[in-house]
Every structure is written in C-alpha cells, then in structure tokens.
Protein backbone atom coordinates (compact mmCIF):
# COMPACT_ATOMS: atom_id res chain seq x y z
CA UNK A 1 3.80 -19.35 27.28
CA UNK A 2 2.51 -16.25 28.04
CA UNK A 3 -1.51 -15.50 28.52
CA UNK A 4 -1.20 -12.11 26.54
CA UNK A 5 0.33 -14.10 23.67
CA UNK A 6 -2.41 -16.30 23.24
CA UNK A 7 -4.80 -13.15 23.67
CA UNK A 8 -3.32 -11.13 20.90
CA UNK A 9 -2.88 -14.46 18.88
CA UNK A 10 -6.95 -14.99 19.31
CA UNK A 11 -7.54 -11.78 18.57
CA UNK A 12 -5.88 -11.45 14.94
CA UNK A 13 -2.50 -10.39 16.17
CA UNK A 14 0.60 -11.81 14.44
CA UNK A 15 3.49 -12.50 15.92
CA UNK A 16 7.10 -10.63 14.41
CA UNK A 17 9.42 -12.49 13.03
CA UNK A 18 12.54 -13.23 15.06
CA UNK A 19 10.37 -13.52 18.05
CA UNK A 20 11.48 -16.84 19.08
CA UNK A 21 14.58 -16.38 18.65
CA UNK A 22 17.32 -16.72 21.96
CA UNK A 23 19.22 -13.48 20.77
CA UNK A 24 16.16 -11.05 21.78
CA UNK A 25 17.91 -9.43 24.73
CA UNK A 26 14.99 -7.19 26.13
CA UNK A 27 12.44 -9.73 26.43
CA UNK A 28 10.34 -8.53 24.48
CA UNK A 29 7.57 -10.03 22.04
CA UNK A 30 6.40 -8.18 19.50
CA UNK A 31 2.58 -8.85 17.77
CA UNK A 32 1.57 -6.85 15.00
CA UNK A 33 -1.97 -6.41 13.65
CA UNK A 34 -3.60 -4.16 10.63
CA UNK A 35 -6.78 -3.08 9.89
CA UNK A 36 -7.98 -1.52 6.77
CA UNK A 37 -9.99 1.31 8.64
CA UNK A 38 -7.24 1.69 11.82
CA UNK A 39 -4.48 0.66 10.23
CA UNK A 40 -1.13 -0.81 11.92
CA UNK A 41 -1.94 -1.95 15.72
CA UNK A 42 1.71 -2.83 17.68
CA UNK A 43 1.52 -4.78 20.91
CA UNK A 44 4.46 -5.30 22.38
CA UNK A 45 4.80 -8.05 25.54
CA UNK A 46 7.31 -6.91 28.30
CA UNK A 47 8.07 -10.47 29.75
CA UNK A 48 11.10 -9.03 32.21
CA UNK A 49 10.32 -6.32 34.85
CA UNK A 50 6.54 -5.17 34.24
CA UNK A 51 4.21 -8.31 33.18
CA UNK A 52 1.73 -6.82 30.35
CA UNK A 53 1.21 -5.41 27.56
CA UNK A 54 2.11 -1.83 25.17
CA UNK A 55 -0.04 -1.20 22.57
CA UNK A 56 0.86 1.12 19.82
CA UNK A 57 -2.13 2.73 17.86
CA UNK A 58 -2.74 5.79 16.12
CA UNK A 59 0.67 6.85 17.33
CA UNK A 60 -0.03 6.67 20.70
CA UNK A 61 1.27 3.89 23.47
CA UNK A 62 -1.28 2.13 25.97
CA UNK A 63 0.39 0.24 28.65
CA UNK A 64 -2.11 -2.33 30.00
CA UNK A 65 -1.65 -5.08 32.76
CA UNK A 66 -5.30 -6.08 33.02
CA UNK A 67 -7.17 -8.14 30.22
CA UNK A 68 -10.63 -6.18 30.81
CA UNK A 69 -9.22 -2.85 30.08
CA UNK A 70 -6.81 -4.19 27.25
CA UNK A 71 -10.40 -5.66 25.66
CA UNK A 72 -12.31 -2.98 26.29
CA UNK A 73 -9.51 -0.37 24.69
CA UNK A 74 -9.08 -2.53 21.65
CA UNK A 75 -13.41 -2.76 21.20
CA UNK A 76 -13.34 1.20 21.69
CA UNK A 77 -10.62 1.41 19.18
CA UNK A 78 -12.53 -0.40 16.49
CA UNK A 79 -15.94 0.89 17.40
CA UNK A 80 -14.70 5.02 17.12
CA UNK A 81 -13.10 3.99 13.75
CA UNK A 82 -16.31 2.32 12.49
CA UNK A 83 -18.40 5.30 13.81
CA UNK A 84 -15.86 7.79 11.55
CA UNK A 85 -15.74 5.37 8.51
CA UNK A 86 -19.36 5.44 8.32
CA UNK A 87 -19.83 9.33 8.35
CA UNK A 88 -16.78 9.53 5.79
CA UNK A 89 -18.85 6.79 3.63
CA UNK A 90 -21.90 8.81 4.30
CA UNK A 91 -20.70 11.99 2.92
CA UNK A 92 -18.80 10.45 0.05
CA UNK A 93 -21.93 8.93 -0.95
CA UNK A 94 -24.03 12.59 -0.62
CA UNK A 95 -21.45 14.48 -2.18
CA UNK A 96 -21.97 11.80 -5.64
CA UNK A 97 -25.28 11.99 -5.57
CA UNK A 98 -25.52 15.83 -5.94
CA UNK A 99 -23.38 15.60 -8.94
CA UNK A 100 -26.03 13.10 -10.91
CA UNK A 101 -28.23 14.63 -13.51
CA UNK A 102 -31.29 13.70 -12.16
C-alpha cells in the first residue's frame, strides 16, 4: 500500500472509483477531494516511474515527492481560501447593512 494513499485517505481524500481495478494501465491512483470554499482538489499517485504525488487545484498541477511540502501546500491552500472567504463574507455583510432603514 502506498504511504501517500493513506495520507490523502487521512486527510479527507476519496479514492476514484475503478482504482483497484487490474485494467489501470498507467499506474495511476486517483483521490479526489471537495471543499465548499476551494472546491474540487485532484491528487493523482504516480506508482510507476516517479514515486509521489500531482495535485490538481485551482487549475493548476503541484507535483510533490516530499510529505512536508505536500502538507504545507495543502494548509496554504485552505488558509488563502479562508483569508478570501472571510473578506467576501465581510463585504457581503457591509454592503446589507447599508441598505437597512435604520
């Protein structure tokens, strides 16, 4: 079993369908994970020629073969969506409480 399976798998990840089956040629393993606020997070585990991990966020791919920098990405990812949530929030809220009749 591989260590960035059980990683992504502690970490909220779910693992695609037809993963286990014998037919996946590439060797590939593909974990899926959405967030309200980030949305769809893709990891995808290369078990063949390069041992790690592609992560697909935002539209952009991360390739990561160390654990520290594949936790630190994923706290950074969910930290600068929290920070722009709460300014969205913040403004939303403003903007209807100018419109009250006070």
């Amino acid at each position: 079993m591989s260590m960035y399976r059980s990683y992504l798998l502690k970490n909220a990840f779910w693992a695609k369908k037809g993963n286990e089956r014998d037919g996946n040629l590439k060797g590939e393993k593909v974990f899926i994970k959405h967030d309200s606020e980030i949305g769809g997070i893709y990891a995808i585990v290369d078990n063949n020629d390069k041992k790690g991990v592609k992560i697909i966020a935002n539209g952009e791919e991360h390739w990561f073969n160390n654990f520290d920098k594949l936790d630190m990405f994923l706290s950074r990812l969910k930290q600068n969506e929290d920070d722009f949530m709460k300014i969205l929030r913040r403004k939303n809220i403003s903007q209807r409480l100018r419109t009250l009749e006070i």
